[in-house]
N, C-alpha and C. Protein backbone atom coordinates (compact mmCIF):
# COMPACT_ATOMS: atom_id res chain seq x y z
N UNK A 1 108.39 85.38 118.54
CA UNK A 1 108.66 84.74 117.27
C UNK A 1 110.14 84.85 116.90
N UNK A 2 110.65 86.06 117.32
CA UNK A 2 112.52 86.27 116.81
C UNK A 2 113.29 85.17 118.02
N UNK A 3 112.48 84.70 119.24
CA UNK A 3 113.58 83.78 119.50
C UNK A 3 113.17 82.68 119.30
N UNK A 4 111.87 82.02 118.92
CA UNK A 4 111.83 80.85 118.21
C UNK A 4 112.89 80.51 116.94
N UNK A 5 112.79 81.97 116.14
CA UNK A 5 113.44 81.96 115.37
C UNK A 5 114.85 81.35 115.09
N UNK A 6 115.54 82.23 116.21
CA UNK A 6 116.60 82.13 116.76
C UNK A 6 117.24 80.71 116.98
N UNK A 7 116.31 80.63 118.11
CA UNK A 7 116.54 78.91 119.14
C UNK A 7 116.11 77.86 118.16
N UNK A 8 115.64 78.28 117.29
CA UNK A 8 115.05 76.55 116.24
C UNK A 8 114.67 77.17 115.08
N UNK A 9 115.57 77.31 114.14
CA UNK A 9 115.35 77.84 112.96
C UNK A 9 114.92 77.02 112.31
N UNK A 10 115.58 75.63 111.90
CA UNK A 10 115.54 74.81 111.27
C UNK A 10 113.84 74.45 111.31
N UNK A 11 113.22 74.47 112.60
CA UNK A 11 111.57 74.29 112.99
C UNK A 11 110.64 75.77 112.41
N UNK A 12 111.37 76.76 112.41
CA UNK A 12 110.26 77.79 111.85
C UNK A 12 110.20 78.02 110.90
N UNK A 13 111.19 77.34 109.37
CA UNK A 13 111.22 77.57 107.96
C UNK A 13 111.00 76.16 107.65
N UNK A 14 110.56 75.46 108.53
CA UNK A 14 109.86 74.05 107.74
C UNK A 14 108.18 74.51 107.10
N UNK A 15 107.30 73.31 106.72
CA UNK A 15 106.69 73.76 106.51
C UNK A 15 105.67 72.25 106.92
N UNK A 16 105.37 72.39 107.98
CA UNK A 16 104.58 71.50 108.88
C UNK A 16 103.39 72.21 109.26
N UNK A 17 102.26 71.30 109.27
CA UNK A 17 101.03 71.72 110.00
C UNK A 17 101.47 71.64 111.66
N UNK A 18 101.73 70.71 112.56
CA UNK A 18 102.25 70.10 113.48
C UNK A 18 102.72 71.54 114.45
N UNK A 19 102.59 72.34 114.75
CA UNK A 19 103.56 73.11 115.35
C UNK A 19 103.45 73.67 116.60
N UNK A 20 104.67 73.59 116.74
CA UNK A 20 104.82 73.48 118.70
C UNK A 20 103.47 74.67 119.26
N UNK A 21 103.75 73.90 120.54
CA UNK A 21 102.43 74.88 121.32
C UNK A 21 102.93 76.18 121.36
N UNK A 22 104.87 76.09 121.46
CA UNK A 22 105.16 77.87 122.07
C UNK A 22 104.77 78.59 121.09
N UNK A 23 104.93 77.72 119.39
CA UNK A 23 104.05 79.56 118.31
C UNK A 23 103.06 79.43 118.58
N UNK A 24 101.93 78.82 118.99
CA UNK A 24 100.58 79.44 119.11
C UNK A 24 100.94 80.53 120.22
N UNK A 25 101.16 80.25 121.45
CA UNK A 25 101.44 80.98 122.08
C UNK A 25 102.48 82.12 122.17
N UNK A 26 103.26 82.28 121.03
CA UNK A 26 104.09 83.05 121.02
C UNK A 26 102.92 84.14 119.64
N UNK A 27 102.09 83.30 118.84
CA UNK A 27 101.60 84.30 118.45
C UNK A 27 100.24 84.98 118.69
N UNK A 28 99.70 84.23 119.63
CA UNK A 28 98.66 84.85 120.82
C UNK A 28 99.02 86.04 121.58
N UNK A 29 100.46 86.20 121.45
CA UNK A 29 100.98 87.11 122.63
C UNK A 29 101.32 88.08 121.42
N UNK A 30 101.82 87.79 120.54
CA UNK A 30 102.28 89.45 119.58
C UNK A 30 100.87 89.58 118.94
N UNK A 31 99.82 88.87 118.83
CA UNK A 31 98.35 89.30 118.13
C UNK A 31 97.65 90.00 119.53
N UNK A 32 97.96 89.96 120.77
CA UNK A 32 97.18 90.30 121.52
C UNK A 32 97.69 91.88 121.72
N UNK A 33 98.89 92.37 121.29
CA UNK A 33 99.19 93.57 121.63
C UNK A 33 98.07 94.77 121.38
N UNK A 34 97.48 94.61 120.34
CA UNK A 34 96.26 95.35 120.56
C UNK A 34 95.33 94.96 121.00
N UNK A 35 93.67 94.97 120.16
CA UNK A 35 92.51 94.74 121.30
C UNK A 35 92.22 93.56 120.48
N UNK A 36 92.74 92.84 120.10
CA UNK A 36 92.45 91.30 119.53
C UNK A 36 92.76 91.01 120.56
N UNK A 37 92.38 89.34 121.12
CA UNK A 37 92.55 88.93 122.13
C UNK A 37 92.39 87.47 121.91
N UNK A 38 93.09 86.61 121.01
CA UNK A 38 93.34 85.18 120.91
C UNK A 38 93.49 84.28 121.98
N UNK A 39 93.37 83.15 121.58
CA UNK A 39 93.26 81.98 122.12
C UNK A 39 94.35 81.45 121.86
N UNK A 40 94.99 80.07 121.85
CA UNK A 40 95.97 79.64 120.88
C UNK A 40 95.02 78.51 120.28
N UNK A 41 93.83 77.92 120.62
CA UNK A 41 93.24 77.12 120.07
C UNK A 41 92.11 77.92 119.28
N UNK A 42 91.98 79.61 118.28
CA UNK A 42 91.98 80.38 117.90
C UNK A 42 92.81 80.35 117.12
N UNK A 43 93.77 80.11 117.00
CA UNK A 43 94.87 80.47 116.16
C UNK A 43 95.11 79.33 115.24
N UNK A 44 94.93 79.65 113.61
CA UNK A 44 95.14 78.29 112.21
C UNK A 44 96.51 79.04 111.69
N UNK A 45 97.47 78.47 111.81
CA UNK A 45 98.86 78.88 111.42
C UNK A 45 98.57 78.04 109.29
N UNK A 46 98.90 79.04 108.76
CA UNK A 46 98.76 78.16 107.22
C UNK A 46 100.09 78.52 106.61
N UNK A 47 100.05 78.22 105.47
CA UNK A 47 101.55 77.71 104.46
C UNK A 47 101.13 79.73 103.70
N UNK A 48 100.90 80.19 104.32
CA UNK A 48 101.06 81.50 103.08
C UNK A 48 99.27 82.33 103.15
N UNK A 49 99.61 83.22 102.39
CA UNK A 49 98.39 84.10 102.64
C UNK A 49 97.22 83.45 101.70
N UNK A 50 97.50 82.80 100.84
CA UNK A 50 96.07 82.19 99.83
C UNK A 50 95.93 81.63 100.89
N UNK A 51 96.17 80.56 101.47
CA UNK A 51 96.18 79.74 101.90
C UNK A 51 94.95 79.90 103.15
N UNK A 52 95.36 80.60 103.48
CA UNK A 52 94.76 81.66 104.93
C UNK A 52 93.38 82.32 104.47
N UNK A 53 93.23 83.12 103.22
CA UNK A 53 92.38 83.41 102.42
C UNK A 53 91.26 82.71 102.39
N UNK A 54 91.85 81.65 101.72
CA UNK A 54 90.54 80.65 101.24
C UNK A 54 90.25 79.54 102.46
N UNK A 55 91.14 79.42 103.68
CA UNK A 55 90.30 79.21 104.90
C UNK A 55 89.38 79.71 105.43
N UNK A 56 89.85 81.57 105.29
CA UNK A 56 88.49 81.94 105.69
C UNK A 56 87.71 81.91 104.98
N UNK A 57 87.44 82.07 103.41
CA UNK A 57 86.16 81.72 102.42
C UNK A 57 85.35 80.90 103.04
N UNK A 58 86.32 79.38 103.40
CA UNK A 58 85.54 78.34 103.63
C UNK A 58 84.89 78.17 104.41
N UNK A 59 85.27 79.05 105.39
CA UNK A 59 84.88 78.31 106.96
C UNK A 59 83.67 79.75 107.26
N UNK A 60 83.64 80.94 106.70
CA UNK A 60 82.68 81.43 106.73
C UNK A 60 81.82 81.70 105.37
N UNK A 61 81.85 81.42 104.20
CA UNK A 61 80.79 81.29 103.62
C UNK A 61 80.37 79.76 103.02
N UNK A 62 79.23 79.47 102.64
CA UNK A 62 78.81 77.79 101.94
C UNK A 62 78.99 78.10 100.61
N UNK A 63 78.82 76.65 99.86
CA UNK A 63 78.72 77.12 98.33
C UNK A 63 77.39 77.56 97.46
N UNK A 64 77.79 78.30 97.08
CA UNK A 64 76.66 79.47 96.45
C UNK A 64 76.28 80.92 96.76
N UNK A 65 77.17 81.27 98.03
CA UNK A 65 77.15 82.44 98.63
C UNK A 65 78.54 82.83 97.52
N UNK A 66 78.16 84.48 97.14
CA UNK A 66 78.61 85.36 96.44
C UNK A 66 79.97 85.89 97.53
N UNK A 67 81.32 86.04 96.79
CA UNK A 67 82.03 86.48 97.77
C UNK A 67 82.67 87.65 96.59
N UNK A 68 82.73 88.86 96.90
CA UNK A 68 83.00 89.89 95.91
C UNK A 68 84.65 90.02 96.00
N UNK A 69 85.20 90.52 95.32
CA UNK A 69 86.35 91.07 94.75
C UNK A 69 86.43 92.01 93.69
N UNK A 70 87.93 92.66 93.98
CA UNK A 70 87.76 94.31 92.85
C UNK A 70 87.97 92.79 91.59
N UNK A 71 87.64 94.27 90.82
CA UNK A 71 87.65 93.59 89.15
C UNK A 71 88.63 92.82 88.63
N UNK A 72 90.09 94.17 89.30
CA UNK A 72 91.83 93.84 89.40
C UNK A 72 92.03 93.34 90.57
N UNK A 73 92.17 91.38 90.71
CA UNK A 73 92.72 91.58 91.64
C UNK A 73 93.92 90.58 91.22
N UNK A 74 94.22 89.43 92.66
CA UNK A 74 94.62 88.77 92.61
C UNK A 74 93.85 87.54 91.66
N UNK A 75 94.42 86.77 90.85
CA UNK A 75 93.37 85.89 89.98
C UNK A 75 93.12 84.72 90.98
N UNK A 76 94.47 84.25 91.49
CA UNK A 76 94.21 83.02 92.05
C UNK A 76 93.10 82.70 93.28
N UNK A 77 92.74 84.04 93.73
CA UNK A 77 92.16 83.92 94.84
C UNK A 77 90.55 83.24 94.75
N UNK A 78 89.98 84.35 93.67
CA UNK A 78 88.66 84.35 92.84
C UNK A 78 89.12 82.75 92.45
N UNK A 79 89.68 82.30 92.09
CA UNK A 79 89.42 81.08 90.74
C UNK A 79 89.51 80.24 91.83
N UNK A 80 90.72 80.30 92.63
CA UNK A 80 90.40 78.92 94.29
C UNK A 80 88.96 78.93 94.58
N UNK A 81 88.17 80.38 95.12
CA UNK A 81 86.95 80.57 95.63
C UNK A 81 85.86 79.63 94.86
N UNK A 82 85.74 79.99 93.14
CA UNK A 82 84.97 79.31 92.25
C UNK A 82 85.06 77.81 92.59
N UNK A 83 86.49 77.39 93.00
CA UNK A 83 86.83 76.17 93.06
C UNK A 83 85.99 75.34 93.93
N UNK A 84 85.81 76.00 95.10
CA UNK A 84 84.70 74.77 96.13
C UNK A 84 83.63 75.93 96.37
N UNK A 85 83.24 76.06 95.40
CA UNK A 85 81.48 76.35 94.91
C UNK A 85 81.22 77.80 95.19
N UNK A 86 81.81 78.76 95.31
CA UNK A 86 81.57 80.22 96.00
C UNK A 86 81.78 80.75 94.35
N UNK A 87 80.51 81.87 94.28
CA UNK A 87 80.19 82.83 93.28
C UNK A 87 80.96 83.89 93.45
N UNK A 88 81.89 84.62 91.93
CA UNK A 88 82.04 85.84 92.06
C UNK A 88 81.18 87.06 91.73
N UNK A 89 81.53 87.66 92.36
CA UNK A 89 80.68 89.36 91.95
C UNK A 89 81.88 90.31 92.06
N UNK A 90 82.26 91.20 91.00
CA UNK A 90 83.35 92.01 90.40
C UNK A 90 82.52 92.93 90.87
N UNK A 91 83.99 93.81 91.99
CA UNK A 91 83.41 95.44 91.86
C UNK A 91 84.62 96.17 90.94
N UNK A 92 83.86 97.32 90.82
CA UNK A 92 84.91 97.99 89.97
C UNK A 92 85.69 98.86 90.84
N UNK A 93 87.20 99.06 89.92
CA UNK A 93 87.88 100.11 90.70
C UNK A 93 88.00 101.02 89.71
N UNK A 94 88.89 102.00 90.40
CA UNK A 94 89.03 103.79 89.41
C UNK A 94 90.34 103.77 90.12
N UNK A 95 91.00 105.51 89.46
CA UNK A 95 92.18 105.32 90.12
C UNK A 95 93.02 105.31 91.34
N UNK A 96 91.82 105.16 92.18
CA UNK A 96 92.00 105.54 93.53
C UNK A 96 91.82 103.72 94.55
N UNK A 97 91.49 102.70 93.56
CA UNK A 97 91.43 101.55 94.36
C UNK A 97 89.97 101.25 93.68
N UNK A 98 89.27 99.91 94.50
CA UNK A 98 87.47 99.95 94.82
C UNK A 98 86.57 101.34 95.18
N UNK A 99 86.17 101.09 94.07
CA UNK A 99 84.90 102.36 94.23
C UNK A 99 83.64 101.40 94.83
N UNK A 100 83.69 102.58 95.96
CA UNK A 100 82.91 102.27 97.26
C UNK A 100 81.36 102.18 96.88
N UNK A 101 81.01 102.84 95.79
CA UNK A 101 79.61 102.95 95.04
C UNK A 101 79.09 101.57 94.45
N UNK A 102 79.89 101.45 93.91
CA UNK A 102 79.71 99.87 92.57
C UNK A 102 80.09 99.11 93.86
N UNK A 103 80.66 99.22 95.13
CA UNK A 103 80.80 97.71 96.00
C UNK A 103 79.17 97.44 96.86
N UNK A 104 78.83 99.27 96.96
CA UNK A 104 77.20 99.36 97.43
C UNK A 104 76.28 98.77 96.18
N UNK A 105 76.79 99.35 94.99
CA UNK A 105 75.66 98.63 94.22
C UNK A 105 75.58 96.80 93.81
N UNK A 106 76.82 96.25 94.10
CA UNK A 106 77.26 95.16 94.08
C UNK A 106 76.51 94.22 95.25
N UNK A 107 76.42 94.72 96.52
CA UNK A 107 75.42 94.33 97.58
C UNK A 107 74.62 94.17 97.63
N UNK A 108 73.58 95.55 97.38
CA UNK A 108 72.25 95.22 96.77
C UNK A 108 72.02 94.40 95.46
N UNK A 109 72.42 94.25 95.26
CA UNK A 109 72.12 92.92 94.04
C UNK A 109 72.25 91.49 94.27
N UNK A 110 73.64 91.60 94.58
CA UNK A 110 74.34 89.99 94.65
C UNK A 110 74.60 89.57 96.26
N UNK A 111 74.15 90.53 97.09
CA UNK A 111 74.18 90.39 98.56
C UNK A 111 75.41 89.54 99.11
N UNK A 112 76.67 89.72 98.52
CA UNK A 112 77.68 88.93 98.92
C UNK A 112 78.08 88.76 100.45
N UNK A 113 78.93 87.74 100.59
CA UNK A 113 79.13 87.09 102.25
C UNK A 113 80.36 88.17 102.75
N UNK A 114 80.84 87.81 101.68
CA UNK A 114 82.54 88.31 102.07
C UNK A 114 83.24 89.20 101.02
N UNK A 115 83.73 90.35 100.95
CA UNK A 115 84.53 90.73 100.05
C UNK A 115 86.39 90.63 100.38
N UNK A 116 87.12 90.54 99.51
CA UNK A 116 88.62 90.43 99.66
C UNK A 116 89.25 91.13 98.86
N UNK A 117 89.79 92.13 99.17
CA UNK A 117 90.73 93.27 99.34
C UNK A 117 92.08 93.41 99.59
N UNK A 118 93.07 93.91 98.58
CA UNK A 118 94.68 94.01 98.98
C UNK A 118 94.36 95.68 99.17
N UNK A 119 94.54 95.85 100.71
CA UNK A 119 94.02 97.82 100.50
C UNK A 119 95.50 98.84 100.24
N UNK A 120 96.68 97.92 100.41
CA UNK A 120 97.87 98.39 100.37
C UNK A 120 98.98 97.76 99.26
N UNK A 121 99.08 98.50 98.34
CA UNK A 121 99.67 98.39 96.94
C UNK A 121 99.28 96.80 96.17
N UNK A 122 97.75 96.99 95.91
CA UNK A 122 96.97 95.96 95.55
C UNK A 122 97.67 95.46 94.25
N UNK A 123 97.09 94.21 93.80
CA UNK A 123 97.99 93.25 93.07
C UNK A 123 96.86 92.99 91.91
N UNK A 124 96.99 93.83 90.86
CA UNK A 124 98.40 94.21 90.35
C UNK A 124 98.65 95.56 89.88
N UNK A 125 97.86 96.37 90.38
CA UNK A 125 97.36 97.68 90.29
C UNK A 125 98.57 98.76 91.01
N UNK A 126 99.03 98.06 92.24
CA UNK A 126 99.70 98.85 93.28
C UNK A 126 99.33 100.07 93.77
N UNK A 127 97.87 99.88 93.90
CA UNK A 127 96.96 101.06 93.92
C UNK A 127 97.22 101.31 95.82
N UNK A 128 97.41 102.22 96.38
CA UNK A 128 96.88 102.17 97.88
C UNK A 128 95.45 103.07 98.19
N UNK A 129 94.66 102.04 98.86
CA UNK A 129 93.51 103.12 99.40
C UNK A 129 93.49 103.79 100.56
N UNK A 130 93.25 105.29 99.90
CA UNK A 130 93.08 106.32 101.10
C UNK A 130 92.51 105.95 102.55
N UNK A 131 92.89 106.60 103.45
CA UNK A 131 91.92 106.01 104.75
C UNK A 131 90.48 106.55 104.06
N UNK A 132 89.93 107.61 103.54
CA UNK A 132 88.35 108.11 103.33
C UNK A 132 87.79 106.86 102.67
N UNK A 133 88.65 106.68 101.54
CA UNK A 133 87.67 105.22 100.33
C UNK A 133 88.01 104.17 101.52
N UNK A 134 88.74 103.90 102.14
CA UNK A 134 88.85 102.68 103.54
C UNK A 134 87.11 102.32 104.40
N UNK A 135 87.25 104.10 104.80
CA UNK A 135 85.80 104.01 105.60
C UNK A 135 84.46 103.75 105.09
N UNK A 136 85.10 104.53 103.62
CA UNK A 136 83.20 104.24 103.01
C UNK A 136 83.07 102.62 102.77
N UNK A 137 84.70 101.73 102.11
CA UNK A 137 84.34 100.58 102.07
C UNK A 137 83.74 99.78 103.36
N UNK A 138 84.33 100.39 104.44
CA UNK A 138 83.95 99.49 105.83
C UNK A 138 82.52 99.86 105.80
N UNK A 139 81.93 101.27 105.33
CA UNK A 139 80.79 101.35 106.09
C UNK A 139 79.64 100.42 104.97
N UNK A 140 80.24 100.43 103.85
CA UNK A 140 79.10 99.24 102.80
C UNK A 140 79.38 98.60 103.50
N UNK A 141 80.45 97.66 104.11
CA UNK A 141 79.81 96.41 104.29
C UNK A 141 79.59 96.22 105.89
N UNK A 142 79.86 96.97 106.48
CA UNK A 142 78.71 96.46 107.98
C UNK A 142 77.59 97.29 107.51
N UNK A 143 76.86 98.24 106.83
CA UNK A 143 75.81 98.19 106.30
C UNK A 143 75.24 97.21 105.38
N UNK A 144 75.83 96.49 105.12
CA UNK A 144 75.14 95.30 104.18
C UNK A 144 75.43 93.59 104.46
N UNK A 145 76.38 93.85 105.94
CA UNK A 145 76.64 92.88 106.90
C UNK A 145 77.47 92.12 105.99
N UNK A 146 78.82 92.46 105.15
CA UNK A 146 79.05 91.63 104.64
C UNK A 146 80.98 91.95 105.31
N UNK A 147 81.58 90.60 105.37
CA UNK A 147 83.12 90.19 105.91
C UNK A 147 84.12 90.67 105.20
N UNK A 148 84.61 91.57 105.65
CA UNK A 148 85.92 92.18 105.05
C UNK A 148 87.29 91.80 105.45
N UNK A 149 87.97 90.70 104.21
CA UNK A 149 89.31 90.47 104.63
C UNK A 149 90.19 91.16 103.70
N UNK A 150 91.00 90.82 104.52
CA UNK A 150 92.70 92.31 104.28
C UNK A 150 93.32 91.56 103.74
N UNK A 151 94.41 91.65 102.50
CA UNK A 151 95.58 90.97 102.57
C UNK A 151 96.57 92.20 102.72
C-alpha cells in the first residue's frame, strides 16, 4: 500500500469505487499476514468505516433482525441500521465499557444478529475494554451465535 501510495498518489486519495486490481491485491497480501486468508474478489474496499459497517449490517443481517449496540455509542451507526429496516437493542455500559451481563441478557430476549462495538477508546466514552470484559463479550456471543464487529 506505501508504494501504491507512493507511485500514484493522486489514485489512492481519490475516492472511486473502480480500483485497480494491484490494491486488492496489495491488500490481500498485508490482510493475509496473519491467519486471515483473502481473496481479492473477498475484498469490498469502501469510502470510510460507516460505510464498511453498514455493509456488513446489510449483507449479513435482513430487515427485522435485531442488531445490538452499547447504549453510548456511535449515533450514526444505529440510526443508518434503523434506516434499511434493522432493530435496535441497547446494551448497557459501566465504567469499564459493555457490560458483558446486560449484552447476555440482551440475547436472550432480543436474540440479536450482530452486535457493533468501538472496543478501543469508544465514541464517545473513550472507554477501552480490558482483554477479560473482551472475552466474556466474545464468549456471549458465540454462545448466542451472534456477529461481532470491531471498529
Amino acid at each position: 500500500l506505501s508504494r501504491a501510495a507512493q507511485d500514484h498518489p493522486h489514485e489512492i486519495s481519490s475516492y472511486t469505487r473502480d480500483f485497480p486490481d494491484r490494491w486488492y491485491e496489495a491488500g490481500a497480501r498485508w490482510l493475509s499476514r496473519n491467519s486471515f486468508r483473502p481473496t481479492t474478489d473477498t475484498i469490498v474496499p469502501t469510502l470510510g468505516t460507516h460505510a464498511a459497517v453498514m455493509a456488513a449490517i446489510a449483507a449479513l443481517t435482513t430487515p427485522g433482525d435485531y442488531v445490538a449496540f452499547e447504549h453510548l455509542t456511535y449515533s450514526q451507526i444505529s440510526r443508518s441500521a434503523g434506516l434499511i429496516g434493522r432493530r435496535t437493542a441497547l446494551v448497557a455500559s459501566d465504567d469499564e465499557g459493555l457490560d458483558p451481563a446486560d449484552f447476555e441478557r440482551v440475547c436472550a430476549q432480543k436474540h440479536p444478529k450482530m452486535i457493533f462495538l468501538i472496543p478501543t477508546a469508544q465514541n464517545p466514552t473513550l472507554v477501552t475494554l480490558s482483554p477479560a470484559r473482551r472475552e466474556a463479550i466474545a464468549r456471549v456471543a458465540r454462545e448466542y451465535n451472534v456477529i461481532l464487529i470491531e471498529d
